[in-house]
Protein backbone atom coordinates (compact mmCIF):
# COMPACT_ATOMS: atom_id res chain seq x y z
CA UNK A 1 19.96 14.71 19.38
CA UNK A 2 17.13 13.09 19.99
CA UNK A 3 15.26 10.89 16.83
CA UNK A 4 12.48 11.57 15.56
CA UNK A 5 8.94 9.76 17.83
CA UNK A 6 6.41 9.87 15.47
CA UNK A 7 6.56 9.27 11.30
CA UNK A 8 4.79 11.78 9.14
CA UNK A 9 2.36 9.56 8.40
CA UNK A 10 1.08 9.17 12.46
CA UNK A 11 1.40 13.07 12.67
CA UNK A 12 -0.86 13.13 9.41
CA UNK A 13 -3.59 11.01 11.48
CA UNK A 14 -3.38 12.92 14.33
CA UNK A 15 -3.95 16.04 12.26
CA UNK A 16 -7.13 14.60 10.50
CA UNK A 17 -8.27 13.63 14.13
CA UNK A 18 -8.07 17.45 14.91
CA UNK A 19 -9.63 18.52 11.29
CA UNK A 20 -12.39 15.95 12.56
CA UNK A 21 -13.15 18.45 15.25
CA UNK A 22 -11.04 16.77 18.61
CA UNK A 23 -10.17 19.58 20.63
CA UNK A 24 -5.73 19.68 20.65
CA UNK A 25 -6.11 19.64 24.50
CA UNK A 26 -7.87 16.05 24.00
CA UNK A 27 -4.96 15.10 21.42
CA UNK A 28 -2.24 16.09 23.60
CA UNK A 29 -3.28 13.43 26.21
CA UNK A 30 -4.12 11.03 24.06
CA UNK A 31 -1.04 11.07 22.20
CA UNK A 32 1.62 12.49 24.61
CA UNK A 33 2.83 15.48 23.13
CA UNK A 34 2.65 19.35 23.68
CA UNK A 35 0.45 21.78 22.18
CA UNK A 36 3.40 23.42 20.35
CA UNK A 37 4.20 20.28 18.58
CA UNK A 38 1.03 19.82 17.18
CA UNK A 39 0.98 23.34 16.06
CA UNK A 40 4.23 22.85 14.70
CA UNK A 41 2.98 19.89 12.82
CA UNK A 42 -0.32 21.56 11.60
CA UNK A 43 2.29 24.58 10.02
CA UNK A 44 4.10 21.68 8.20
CA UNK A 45 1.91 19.07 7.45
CA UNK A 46 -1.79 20.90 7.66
CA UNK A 47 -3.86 19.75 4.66
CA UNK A 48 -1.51 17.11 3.45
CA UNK A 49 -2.12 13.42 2.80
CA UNK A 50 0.56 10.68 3.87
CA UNK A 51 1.45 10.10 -0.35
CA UNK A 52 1.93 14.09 0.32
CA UNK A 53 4.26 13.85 3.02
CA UNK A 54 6.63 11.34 1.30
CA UNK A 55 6.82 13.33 -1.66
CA UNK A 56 7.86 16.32 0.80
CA UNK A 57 10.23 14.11 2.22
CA UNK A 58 12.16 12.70 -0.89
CA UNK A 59 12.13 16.39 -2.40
CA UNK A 60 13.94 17.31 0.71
CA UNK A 61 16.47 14.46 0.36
CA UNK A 62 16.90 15.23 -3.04
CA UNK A 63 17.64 19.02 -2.42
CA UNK A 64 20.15 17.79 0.59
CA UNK A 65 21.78 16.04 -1.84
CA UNK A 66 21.80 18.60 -4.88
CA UNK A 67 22.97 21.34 -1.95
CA UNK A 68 25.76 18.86 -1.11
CA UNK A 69 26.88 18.64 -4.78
CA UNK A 70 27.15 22.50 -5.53
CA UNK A 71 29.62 22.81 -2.41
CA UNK A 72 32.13 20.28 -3.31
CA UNK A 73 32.07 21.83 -6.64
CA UNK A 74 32.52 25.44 -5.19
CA UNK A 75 35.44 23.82 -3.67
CA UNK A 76 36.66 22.29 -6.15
CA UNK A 77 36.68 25.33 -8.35
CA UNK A 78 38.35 27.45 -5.47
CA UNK A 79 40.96 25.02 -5.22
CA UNK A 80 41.91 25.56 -9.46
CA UNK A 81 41.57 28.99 -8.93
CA UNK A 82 44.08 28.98 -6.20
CA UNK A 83 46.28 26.75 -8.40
CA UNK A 84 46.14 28.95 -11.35
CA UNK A 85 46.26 32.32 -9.15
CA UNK A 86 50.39 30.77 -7.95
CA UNK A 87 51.59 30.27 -11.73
C-alpha cells in the first residue's frame, strides 16, 4: 500500500488556504491532488489546528493499542475456558 504523501499538518495548511477563500480547483493544481482528497481531508480535518491533529492522531494510536489488548485477552480467556470445558 502506498504511504501516506502529505502529514496532517500540510493537509491542515492546505485546508486554511481553502477557508481563506482559494477556489479547490486552484488547490488541486497547486498541490497535486484530486478534488476527492481534499474533500476527504476537509471531512477529517475541517476546522482543526495542527496541535488538533496530533492529538487525533495519538488518541488513535492509543485506541489501536487498547483494541489490541482486549483481543489477546478474549483469547486468552477462550483458551481457559476451553481448558476448563475438557476436565
Amino acid at each position: 500500500m502506498k504511504g501516506k504523501r502529505y502529514s496532517e499538518e500540510k493537509i491542515i495548511s492546505i485546508l486554511k488556504e481553502h477557508e481563506s477563500g482559494i477556489p479547490v480547483a486552484d488547490l488541486c493544481r497547486r498541490h497535486g491532488v484530486s478534488e476527492q482528497s481534499i474533500y476527504r481531508w476537509k471531512t477529517k480535518f475541517g476546522g482543526m489546528e495542527v496541535s488538533d491533529a496530533k492529538r487525533l492522531r495519538d488518541l488513535e494510536d492509543e485506541n489501536r493499542r487498547l483494541k489490541r489488548r482486549v483481543a489477546d485477552l478474549s483469547l486468552d480467556t477462550q483458551m481457559l475456558e476451553d481448558v476448563l470445558a475438557k476436565k
